[in-house]
Protein backbone atom coordinates (compact mmCIF):
# COMPACT_ATOMS: atom_id res chain seq x y z
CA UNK A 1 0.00 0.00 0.00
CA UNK A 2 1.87 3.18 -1.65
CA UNK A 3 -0.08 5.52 1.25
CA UNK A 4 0.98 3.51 4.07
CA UNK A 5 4.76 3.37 3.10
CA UNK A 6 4.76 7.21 2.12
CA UNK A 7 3.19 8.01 5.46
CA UNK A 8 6.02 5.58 7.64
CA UNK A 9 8.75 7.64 5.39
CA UNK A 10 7.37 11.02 6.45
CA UNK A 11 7.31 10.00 10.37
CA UNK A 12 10.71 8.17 10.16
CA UNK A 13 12.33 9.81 7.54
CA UNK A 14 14.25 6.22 6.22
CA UNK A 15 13.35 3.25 4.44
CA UNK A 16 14.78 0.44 4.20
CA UNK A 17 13.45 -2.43 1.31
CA UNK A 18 14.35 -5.97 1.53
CA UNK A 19 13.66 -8.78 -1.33
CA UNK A 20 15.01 -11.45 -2.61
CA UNK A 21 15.18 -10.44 -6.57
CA UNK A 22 18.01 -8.59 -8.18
CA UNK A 23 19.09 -5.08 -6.71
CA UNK A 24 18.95 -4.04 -10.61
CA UNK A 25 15.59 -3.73 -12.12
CA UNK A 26 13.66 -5.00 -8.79
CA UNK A 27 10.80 -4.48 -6.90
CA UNK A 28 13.01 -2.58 -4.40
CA UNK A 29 13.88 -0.10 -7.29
CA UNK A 30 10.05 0.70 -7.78
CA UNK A 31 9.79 0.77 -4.38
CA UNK A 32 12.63 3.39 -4.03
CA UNK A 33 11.48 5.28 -6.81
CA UNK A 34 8.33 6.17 -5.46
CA UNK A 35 9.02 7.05 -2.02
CA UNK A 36 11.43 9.21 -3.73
CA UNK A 37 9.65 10.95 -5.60
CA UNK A 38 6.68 11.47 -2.71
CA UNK A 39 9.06 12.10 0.08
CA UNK A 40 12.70 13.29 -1.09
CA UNK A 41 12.26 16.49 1.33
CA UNK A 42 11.01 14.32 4.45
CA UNK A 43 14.28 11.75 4.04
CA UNK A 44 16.95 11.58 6.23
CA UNK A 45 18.89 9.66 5.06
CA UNK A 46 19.51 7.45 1.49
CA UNK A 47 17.21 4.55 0.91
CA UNK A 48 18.58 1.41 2.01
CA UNK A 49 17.97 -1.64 -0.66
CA UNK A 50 18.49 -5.23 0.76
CA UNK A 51 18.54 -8.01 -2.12
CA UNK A 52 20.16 -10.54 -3.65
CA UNK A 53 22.75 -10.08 -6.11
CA UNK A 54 22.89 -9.33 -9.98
CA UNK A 55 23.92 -12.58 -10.95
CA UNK A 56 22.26 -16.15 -11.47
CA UNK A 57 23.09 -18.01 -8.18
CA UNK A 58 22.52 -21.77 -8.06
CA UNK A 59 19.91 -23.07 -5.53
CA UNK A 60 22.78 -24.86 -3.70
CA UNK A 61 24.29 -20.92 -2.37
CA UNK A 62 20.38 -20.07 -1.58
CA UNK A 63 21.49 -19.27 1.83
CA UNK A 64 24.33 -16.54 0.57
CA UNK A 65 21.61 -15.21 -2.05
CA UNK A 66 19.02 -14.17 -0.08
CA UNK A 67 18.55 -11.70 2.04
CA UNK A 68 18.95 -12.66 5.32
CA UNK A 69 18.69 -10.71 9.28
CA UNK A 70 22.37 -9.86 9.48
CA UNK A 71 22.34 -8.08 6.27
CA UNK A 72 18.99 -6.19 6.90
CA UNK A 73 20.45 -5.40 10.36
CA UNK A 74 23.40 -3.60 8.39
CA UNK A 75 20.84 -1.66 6.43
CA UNK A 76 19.03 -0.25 9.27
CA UNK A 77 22.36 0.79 11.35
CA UNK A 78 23.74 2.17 8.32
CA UNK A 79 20.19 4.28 7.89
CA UNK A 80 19.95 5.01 11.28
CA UNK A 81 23.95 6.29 11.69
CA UNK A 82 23.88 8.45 8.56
């Protein structure tokens, strides 16, 4: 829900947008895109982007694909300490 994520962005002033597709061309980049364009004057800091990489990974390296807690837990500290 666009008005929902536009409204947490205004209060918080951060996002951060976590999937398990490519960083290039993703849903993250849509995501990103809007919330910039609705709330570049409300952000704090840059929007953080948390997905896998821009390369075909076998199923075997799933675990180093996808997104995972540690690497969202870098996103927010490095949102929250900018």
């Amino acid at each position: 829900d666009q008005e929902t994520v536009v409204n947490s962005v205004k209060k918080t002033g951060r996002l951060v947008v976590s999937h398990e597709a490519p960083k290039t061309s993703g849903f993250a980049a849509e995501i990103a895109a809007t919330v910039q364009d609705k709330c570049f004057l409300y952000l704090e800091a840059p929007i953080q982007r948390v997905c896998g990489y821009d390369t075909p990974f076998p199923l075997v390296f799933e675990k180093f694909y996808v997104p995972d807690h540690l690497k969202n837990f870098e996103a927010i500290k490095k949102s929250i300490d900018f």
